[in-house]
Protein backbone atom coordinates (compact mmCIF):
# COMPACT_ATOMS: atom_id res chain seq x y z
CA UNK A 1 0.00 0.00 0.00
CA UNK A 2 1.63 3.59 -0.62
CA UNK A 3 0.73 6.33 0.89
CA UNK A 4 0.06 9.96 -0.08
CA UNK A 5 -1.24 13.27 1.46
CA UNK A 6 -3.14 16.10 0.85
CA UNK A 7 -2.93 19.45 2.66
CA UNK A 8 -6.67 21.92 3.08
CA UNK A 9 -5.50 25.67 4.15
CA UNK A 10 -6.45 26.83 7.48
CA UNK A 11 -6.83 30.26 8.91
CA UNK A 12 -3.65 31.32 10.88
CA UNK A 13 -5.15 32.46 14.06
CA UNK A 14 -5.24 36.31 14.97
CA UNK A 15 -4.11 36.37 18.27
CA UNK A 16 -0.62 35.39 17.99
CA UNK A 17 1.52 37.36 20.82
CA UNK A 18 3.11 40.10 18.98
CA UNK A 19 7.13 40.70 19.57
CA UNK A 20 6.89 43.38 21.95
CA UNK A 21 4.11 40.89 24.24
CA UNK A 22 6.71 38.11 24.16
CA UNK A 23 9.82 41.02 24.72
CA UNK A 24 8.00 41.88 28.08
CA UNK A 25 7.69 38.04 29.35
CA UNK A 26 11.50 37.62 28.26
CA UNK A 27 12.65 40.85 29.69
CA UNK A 28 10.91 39.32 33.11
CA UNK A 29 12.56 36.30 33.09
CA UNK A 30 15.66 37.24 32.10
CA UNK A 31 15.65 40.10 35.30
CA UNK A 32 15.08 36.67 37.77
CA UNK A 33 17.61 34.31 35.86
CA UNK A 34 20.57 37.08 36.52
CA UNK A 35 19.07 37.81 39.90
CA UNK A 36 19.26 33.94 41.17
CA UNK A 37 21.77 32.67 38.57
CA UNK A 38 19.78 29.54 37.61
CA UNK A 39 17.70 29.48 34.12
CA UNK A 40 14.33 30.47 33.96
CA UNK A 41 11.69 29.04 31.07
CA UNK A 42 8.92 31.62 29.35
CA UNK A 43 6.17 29.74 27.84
CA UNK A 44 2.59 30.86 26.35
CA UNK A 45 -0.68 29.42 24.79
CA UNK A 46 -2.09 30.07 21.68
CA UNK A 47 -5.63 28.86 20.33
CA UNK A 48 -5.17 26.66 17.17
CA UNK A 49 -8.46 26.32 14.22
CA UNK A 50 -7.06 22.64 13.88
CA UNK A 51 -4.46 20.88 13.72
CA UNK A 52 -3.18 17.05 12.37
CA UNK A 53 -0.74 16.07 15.04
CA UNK A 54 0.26 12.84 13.57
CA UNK A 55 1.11 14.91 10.76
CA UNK A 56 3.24 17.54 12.77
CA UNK A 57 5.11 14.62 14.60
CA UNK A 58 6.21 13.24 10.75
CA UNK A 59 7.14 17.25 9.80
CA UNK A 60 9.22 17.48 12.80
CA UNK A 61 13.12 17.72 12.72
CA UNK A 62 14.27 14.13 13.10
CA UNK A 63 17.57 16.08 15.00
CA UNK A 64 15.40 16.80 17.33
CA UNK A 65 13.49 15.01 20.21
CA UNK A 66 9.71 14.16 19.30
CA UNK A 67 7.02 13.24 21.02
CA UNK A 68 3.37 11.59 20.13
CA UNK A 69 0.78 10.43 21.94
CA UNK A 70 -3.28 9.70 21.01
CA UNK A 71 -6.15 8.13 22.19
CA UNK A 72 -8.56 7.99 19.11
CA UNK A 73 -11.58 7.60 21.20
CA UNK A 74 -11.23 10.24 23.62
CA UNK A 75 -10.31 12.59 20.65
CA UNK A 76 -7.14 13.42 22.57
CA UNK A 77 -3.77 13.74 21.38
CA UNK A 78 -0.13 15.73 22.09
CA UNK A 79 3.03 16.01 19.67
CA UNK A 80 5.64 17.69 20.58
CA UNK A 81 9.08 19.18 19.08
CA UNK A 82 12.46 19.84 20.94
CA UNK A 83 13.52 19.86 24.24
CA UNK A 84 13.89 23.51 26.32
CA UNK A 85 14.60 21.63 29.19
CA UNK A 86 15.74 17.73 29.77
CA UNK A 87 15.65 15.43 32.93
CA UNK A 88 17.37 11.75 33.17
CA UNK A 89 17.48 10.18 36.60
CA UNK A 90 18.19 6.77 37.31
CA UNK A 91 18.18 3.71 40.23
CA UNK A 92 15.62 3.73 42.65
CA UNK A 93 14.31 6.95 42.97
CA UNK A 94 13.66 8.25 39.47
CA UNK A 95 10.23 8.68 39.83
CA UNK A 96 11.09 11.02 42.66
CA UNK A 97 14.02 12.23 41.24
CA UNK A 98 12.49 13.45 38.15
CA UNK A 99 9.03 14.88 40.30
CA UNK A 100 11.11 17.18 42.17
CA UNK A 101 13.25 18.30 38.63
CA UNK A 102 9.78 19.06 36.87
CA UNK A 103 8.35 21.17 40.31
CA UNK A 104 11.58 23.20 39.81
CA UNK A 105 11.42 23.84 36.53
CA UNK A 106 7.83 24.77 36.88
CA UNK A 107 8.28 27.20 39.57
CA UNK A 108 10.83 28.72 36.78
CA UNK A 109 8.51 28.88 34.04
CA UNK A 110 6.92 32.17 33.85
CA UNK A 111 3.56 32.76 31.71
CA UNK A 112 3.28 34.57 28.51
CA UNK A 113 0.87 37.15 26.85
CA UNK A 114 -2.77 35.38 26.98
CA UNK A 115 -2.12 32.60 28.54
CA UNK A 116 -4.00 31.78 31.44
CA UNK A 117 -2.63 30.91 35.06
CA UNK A 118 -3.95 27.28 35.04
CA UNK A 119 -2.42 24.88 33.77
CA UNK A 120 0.95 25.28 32.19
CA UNK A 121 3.52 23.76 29.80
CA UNK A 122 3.73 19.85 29.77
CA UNK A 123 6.33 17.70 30.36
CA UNK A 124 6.76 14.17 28.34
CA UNK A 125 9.28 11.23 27.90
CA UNK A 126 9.17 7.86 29.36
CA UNK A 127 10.84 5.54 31.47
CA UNK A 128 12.90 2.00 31.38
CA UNK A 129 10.94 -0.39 33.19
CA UNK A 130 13.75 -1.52 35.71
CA UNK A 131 15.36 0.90 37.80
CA UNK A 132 19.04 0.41 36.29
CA UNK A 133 21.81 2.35 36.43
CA UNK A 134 22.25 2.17 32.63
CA UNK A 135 20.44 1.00 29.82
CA UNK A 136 22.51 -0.09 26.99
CA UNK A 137 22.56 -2.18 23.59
CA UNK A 138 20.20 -1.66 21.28
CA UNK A 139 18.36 1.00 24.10
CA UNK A 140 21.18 2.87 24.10
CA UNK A 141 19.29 6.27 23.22
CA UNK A 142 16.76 5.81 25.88
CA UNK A 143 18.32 5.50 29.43
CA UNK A 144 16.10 4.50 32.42
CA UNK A 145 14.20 7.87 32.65
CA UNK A 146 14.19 10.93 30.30
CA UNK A 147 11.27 13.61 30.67
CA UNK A 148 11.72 16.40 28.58
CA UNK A 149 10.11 20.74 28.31
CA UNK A 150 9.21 20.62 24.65
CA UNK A 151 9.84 23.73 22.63
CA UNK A 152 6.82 23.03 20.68
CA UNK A 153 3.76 21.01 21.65
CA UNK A 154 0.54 21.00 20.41
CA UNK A 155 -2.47 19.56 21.92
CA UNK A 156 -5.84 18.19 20.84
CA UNK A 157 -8.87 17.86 22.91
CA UNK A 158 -12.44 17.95 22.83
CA UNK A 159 -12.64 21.85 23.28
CA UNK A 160 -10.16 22.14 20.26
CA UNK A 161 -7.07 22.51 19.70
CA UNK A 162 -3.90 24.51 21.15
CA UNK A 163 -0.11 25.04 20.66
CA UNK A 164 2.32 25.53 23.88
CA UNK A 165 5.84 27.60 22.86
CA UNK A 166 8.85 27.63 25.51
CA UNK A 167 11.53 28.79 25.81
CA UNK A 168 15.20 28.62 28.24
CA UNK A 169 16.14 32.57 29.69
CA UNK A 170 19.58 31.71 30.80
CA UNK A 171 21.51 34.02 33.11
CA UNK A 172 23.21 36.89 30.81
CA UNK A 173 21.68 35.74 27.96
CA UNK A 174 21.18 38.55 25.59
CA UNK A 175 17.40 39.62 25.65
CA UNK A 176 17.38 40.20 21.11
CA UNK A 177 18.39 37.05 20.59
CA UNK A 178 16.44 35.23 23.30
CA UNK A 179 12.98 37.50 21.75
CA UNK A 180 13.93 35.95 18.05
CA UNK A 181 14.26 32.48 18.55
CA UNK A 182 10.81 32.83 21.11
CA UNK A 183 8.90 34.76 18.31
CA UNK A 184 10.39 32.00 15.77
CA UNK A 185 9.25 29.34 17.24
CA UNK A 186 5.73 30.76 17.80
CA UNK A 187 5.71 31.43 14.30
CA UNK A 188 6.90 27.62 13.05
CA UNK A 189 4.53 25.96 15.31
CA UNK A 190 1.66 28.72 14.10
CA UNK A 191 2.69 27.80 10.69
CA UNK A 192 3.00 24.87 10.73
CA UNK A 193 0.35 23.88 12.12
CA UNK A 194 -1.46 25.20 9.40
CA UNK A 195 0.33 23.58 6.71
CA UNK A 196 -0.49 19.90 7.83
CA UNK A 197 -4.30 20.25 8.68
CA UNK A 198 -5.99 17.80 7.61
CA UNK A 199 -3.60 15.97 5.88
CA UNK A 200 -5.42 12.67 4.91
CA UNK A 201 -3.69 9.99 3.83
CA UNK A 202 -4.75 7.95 0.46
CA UNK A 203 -3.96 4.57 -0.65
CA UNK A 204 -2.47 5.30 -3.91
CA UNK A 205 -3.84 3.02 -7.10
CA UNK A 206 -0.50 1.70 -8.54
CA UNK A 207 -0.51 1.63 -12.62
CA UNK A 208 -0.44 -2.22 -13.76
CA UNK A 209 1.28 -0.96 -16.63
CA UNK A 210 4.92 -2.81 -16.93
CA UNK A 211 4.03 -5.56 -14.02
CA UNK A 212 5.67 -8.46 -14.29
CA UNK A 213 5.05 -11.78 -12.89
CA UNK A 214 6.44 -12.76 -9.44
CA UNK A 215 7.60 -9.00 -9.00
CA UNK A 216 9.69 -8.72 -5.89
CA UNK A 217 7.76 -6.39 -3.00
CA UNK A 218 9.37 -5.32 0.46
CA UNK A 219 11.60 -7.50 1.91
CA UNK A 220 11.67 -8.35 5.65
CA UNK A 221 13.78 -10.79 7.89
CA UNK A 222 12.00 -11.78 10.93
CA UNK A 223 14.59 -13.21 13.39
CA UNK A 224 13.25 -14.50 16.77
CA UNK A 225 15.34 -13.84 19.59
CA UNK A 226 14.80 -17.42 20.82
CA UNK A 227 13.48 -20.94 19.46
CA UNK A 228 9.73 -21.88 21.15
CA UNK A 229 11.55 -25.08 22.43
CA UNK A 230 13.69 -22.60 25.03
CA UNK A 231 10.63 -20.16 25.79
CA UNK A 232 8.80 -23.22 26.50
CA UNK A 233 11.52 -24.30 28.92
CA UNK A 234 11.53 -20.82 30.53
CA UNK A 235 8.04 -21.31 31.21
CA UNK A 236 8.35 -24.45 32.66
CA UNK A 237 11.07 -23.44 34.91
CA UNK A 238 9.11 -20.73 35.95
CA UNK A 239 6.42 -23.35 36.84
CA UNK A 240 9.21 -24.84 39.02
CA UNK A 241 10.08 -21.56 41.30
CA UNK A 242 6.72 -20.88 41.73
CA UNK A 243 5.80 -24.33 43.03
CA UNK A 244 9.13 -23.76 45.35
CA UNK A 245 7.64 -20.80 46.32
CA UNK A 246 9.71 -18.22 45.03
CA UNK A 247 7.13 -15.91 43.85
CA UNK A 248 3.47 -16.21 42.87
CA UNK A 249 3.61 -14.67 39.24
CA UNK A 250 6.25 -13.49 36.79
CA UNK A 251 6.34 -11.99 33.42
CA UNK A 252 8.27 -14.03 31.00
CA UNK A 253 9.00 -11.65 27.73
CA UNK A 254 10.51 -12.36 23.88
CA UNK A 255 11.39 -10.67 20.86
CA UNK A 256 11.16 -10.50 17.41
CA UNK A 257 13.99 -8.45 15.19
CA UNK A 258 12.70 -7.09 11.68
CA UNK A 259 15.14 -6.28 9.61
CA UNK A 260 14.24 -4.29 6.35
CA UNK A 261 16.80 -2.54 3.65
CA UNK A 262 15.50 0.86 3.99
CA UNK A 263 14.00 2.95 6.68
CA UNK A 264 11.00 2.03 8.14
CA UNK A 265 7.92 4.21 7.80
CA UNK A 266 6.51 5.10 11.37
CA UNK A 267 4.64 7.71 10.46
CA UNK A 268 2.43 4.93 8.79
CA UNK A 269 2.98 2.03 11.01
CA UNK A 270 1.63 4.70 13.83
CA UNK A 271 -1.38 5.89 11.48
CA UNK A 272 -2.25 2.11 10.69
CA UNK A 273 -1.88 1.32 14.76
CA UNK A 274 -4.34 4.34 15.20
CA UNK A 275 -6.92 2.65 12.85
CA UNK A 276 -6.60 -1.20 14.57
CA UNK A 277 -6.56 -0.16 18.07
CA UNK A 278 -8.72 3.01 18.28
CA UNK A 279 -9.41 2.82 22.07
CA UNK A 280 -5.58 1.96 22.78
CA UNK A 281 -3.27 4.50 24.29
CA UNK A 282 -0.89 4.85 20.69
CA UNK A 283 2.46 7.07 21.28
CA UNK A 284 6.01 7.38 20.28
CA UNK A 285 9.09 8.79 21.18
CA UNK A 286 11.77 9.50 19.18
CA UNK A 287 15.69 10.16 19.75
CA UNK A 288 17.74 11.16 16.93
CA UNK A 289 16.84 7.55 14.09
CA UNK A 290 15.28 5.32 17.40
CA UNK A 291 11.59 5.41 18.02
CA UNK A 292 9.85 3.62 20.78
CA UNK A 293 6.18 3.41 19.53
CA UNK A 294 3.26 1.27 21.37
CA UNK A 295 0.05 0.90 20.78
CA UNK A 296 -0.96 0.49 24.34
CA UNK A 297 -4.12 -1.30 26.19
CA UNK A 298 -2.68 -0.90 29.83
CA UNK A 299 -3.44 2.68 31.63
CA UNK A 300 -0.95 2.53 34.66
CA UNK A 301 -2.13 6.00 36.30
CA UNK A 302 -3.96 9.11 35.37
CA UNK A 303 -4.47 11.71 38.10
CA UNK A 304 -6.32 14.99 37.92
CA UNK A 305 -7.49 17.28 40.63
CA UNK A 306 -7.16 15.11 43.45
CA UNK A 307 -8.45 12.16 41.17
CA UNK A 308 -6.55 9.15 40.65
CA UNK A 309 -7.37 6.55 37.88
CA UNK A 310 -5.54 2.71 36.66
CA UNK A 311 -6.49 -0.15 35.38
CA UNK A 312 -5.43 -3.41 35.89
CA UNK A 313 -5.34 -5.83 32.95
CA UNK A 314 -4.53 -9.87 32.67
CA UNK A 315 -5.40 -13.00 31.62
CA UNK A 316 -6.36 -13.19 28.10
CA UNK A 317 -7.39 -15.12 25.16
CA UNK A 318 -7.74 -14.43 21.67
CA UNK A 319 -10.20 -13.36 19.40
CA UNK A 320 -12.90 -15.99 17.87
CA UNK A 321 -13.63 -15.95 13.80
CA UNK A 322 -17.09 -15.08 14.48
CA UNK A 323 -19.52 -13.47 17.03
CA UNK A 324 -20.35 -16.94 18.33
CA UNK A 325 -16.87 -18.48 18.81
CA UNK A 326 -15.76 -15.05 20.42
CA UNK A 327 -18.42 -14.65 22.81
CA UNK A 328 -17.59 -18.47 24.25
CA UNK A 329 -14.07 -17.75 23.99
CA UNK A 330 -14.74 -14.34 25.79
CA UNK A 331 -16.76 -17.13 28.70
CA UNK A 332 -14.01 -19.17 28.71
CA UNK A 333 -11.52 -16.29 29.65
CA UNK A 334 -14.14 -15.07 32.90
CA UNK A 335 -14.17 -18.80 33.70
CA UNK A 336 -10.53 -20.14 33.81
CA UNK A 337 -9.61 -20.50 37.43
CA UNK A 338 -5.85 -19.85 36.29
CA UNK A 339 -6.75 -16.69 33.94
CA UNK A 340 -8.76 -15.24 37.07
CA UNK A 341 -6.10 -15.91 39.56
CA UNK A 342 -3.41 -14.35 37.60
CA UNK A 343 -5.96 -11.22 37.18
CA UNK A 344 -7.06 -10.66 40.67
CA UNK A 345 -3.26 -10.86 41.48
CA UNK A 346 -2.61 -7.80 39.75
CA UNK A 347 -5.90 -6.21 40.83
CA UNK A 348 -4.70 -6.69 44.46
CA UNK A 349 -1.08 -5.21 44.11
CA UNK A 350 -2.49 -2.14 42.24
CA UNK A 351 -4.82 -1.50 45.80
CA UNK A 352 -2.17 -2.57 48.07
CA UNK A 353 0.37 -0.02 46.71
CA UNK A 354 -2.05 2.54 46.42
CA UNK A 355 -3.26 1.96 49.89
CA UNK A 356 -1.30 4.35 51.95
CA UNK A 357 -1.57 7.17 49.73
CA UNK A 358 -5.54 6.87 48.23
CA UNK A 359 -8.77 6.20 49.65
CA UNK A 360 -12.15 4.89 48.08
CA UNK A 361 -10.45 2.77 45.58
CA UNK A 362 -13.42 1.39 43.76
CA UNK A 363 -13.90 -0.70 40.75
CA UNK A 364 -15.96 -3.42 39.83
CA UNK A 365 -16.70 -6.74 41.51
CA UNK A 366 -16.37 -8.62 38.23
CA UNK A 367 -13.36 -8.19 35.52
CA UNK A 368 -15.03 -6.11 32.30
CA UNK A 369 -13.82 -7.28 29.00
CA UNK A 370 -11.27 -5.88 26.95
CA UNK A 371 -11.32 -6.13 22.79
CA UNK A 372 -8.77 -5.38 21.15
CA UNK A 373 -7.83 -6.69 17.11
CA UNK A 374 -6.53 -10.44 17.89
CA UNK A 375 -7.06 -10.43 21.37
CA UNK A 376 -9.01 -9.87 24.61
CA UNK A 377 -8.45 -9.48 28.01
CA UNK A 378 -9.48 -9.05 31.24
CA UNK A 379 -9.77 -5.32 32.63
CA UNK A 380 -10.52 -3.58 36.06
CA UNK A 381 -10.88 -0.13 36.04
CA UNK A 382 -10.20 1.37 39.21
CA UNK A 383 -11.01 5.37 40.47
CA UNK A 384 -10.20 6.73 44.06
CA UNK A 385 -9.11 10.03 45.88
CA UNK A 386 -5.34 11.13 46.04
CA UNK A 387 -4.74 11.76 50.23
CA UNK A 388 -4.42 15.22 50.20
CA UNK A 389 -6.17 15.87 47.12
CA UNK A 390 -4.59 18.62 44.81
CA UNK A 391 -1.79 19.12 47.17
CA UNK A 392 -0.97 15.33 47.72
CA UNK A 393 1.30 13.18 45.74
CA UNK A 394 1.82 13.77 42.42
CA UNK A 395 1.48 11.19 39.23
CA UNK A 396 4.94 10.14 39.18
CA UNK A 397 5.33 9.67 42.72
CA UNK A 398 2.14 7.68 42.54
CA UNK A 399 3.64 5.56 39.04
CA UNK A 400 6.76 4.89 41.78
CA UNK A 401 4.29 3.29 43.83
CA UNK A 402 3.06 1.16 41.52
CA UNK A 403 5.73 0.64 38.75
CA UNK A 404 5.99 -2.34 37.92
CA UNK A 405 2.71 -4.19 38.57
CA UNK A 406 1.98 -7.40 38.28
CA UNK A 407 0.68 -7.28 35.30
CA UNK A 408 4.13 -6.51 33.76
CA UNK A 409 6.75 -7.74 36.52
CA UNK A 410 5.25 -10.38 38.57
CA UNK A 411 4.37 -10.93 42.54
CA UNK A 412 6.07 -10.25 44.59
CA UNK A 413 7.43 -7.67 42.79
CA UNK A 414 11.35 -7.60 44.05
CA UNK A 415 11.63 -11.34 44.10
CA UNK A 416 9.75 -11.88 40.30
CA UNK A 417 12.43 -8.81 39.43
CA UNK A 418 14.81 -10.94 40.41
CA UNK A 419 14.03 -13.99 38.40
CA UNK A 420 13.71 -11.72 34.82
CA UNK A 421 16.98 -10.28 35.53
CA UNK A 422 18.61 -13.58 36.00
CA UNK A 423 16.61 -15.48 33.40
CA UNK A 424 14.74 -13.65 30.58
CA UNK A 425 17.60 -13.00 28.68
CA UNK A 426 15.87 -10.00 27.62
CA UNK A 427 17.21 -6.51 27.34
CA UNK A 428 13.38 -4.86 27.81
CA UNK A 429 14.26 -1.17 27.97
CA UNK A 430 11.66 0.69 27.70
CA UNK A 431 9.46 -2.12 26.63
CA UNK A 432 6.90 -2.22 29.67
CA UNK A 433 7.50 0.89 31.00
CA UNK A 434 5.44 4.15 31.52
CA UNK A 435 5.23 6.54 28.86
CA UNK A 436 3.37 9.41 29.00
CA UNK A 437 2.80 13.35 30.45
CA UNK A 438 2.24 15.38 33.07
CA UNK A 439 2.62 19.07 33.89
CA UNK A 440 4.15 21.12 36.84
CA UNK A 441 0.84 20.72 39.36
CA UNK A 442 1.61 16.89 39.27
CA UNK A 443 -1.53 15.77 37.00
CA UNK A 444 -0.85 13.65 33.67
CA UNK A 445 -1.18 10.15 32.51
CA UNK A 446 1.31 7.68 31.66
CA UNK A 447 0.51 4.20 29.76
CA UNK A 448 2.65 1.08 29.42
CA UNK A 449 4.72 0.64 26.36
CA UNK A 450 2.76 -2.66 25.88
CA UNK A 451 2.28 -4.08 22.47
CA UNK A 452 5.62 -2.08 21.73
CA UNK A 453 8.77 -2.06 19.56
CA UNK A 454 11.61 0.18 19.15
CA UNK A 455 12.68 1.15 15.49
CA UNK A 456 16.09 1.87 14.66
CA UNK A 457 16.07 3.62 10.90
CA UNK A 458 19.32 4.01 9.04
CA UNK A 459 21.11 7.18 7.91
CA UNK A 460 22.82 5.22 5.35
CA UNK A 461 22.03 4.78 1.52
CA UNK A 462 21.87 1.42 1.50
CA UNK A 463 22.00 0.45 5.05
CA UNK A 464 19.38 -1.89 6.90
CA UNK A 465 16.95 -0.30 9.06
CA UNK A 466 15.85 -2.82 12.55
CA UNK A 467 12.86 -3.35 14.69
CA UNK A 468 12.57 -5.05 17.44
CA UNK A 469 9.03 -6.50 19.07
CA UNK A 470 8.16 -6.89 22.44
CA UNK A 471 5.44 -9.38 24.28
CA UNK A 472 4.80 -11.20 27.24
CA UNK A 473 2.66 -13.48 28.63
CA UNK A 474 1.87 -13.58 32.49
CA UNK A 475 2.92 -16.82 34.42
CA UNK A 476 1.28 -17.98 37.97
CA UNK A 477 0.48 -21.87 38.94
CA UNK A 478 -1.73 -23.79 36.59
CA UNK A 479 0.53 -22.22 32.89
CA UNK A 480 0.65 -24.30 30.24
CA UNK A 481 3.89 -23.36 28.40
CA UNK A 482 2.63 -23.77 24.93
CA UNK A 483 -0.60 -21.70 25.47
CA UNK A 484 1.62 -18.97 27.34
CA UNK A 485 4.24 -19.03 23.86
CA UNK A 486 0.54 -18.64 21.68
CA UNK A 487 -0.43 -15.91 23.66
CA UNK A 488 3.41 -14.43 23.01
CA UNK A 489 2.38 -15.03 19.02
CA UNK A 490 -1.03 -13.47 19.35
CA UNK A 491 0.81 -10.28 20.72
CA UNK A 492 3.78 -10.25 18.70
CA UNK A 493 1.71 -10.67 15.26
CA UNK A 494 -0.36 -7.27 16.26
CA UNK A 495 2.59 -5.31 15.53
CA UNK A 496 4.16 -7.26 12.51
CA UNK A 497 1.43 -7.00 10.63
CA UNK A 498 0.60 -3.27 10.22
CA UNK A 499 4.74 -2.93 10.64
CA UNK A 500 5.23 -4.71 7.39
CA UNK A 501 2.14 -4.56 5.85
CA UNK A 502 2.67 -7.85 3.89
């Protein structure tokens, strides 16, 4: 399938801060970044007609850091471009760590013309799913936490549409140069925003003329990182620590590598993941040629005003050929003594880490049904009240709480840890951990890169571009290592697919 665009105009919007507006907000920052000696931020707000953010993410710089994140059926979305301000942490506070970098920076950040004292500038990025000191290999652009102040990000919601513009006031900076590159960058995100609204994109008829027979298309090696016979094994010995009473449940993970001559199109691959899994969490996150993209099921927190909400999702089963055979497959799942077991586990280390810090967890007394393309799982949505409401703990220090559940590590969660660092084999990354946003008053929402891969393009002519796919499959007393490798397949073929497209 090829793809093309097409590009409608759209009115530039009239309230644009003029230069002398965003002179005044730089002349005040700069006067408090020589005063204490530490940078300050400016940032401002500006109304947008529309915008197609999936469209700005593939327009953006690839130099640069970029940022995309959308949930289809909530008609929400960010993208963002360039980084004003960056924060890595690592080990065992990061969550913390990076919490009490993004309050700092906040309290730096001073408002521009129009914009409104709520709310603010967000932060995004993501982070490894262990606590490392260093994340290497093929994750080498990603280390174990990385939030970052975009210089542009624009936002979609169901009130419309917006565009945030920051920018770093360093001490002596001079205040000319500072006012260009602010008024610049108001005017590239203003513009081009407007250049890729609405751009649709078109499955292109291909002429017939000159086809020949047997005509080579794409090629693709698919490389698995292990044979079924030793996943299998894994599973069983798994089996064996849990019956020894090691642990009640851990996450065994695999890979696929893709390997394509050529560079990758994620632009499409993220459009196409948009389409399949419309009430997924889909994002990406780019460094320099590497993208982490996921098309996520599994919310790990959202707070807002005092509000917390999570999910927590296992135990699945895949999708029937028709109605009938999905609905008893869909019975099936609700019925297996080992499917439920393995999802109330994770249900009851999401409310025991929450505990201390929330009250009036509630959810409901049966598992809902998730259905997604391929497969279907088990789901328990769960709302409460942060302890101390707006002023208490903010979403990362709540996601430290909780990262990793069950659902992605295992139970207990130190000793399971333990186990997948001495025999997965796996180097995960930032497969399985939170990606996401939040902004200075602690709200945001971070998903897990579930359903994941990261993409490695090439720079060279003729080089070889590389994927690599992530799934797991949860294991507590009662697995069967074949149907725990199937489930692996089920997950692992809802990326190749729209990532090939053969």
């Amino acid at each position: 399938m090829a793809m093309n665009t097409q590009t409608q105009p759209q009115t530039i919007p009239t309230q644009t801060p003029g230069r002398a507006e965003l002179e005044t907000a730089v002349i005040d920052a700069a006067k408090t970044a020589d005063q204490i000696g530490s940078p300050q931020f400016v940032s401002c707000r500006i109304a947008l007609d529309r915008c197609d953010l999936l469209a700005f993410f593939e327009e953006a710089s690839a130099g640069e850091h970029r940022f995309y994140w959308a949930q289809p059926a909530r008609q929400q979305a960010l993208a963002s471009l360039g980084a004003e301000a960056t924060i890595e942490a690592k080990g065992a506070g990061r969550f913390e760590e990076a919490w009490r970098a993004v309050a700092d920076i906040g309290a730096a950040t001073h408002l521009g013309p129009g914009t409104p004292a709520e709310g603010g500038p967000l932060f995004v990025g993501g982070f490894a799913f262990a606590d490392g000191a260093h994340v290497g290999g093929v994750w080498h652009s990603f280390p174990t936490a990385r939030l970052v102040l975009p210089r542009v990000l624009l936002k979609q919601h169901v009130g419309g549409h917006e565009a945030w513009v920051t920018q770093r006031v360093a001490p002596g900076a001079a205040l000319s140069e500072l006012t260009d590159r602010w008024e610049a960058s108001v005017s590239e995100a203003v513009q081009q925003a407007a250049q890729v609204w609405h751009r649709v994109p078109e499955v292109r008829a291909e002429s017939e003329e000159g086809f020949e027979p047997f005509q080579q298309g794409d090629v693709y090696a698919v490389v698995a990182d292990r044979s079924h016979d030793l996943y299998r094994g894994q599973v069983a010995a798994a089996l064996r620590a849990i019956a020894a009473g090691a642990f009640e449940k851990v996450v065994l993970a695999r890979a696929l590598d893709v390997r394509h001559p050529g560079r990758f199109d994620v632009e499409a691959f993220l459009h196409t993941l948009k389409e399949i899994y419309p009430h997924c969490t889909t994002l990406a996150v780019s460094h320099g040629e590497d993208t982490v993209v996921a098309a996520s099921p599994e919310l790990l927190l959202r707070r807002h005003a005092g509000r917390v909400e999570t999910c927590a999702l296992a135990g699945s089963a895949r999708r029937g050929r028709s109605p009938e055979e999905d609905d008893a497959l869909a019975q099936a799942l609700h019925q297996s003594q080992k499917e439920r077991a393995e999802h109330e586990a994770v249900v009851r280390s999401i409310r025991e880490a929450l505990a201390p810090v929330c009250s009036n967890l509630m959810g409901p007394e049966e598992p809902e049904l998730m259905r997604v393309e391929g497969i279907q799982h088990l789901s328990t949505p769960l709302t409460g009240e942060v302890a101390g409401g707006v002023d208490g703990p903010s979403v990362l220090e709540l996601a430290a709480r909780l990262h990793p559940t069950a659902a992605v590590g295992g139970l207990p969660v130190r000793e399971a840890g333990r186990w997948i660092d001495e025999k997965e084999g796996l180097a995960r990354g930032w497969y399985a951990g939170p990606v996401g946003w939040l902004d200075a008053a602690g709200n945001g929402e971070w998903w897990l890169a579930l359903r994941s891969a990261l993409i490695q393009n090439t720079t060279e002519p003729n080089g070889v571009s590389q994927a690599r796919l992530f799934a797991g499959a949860g294991i507590v007393a009662g697995s069967d290592p074949d149907l725990e490798l199937r489930e692996t397949r089920l997950k692992l073929r809802a990326l190749l697919a729209p990532l090939t497209e053969i």
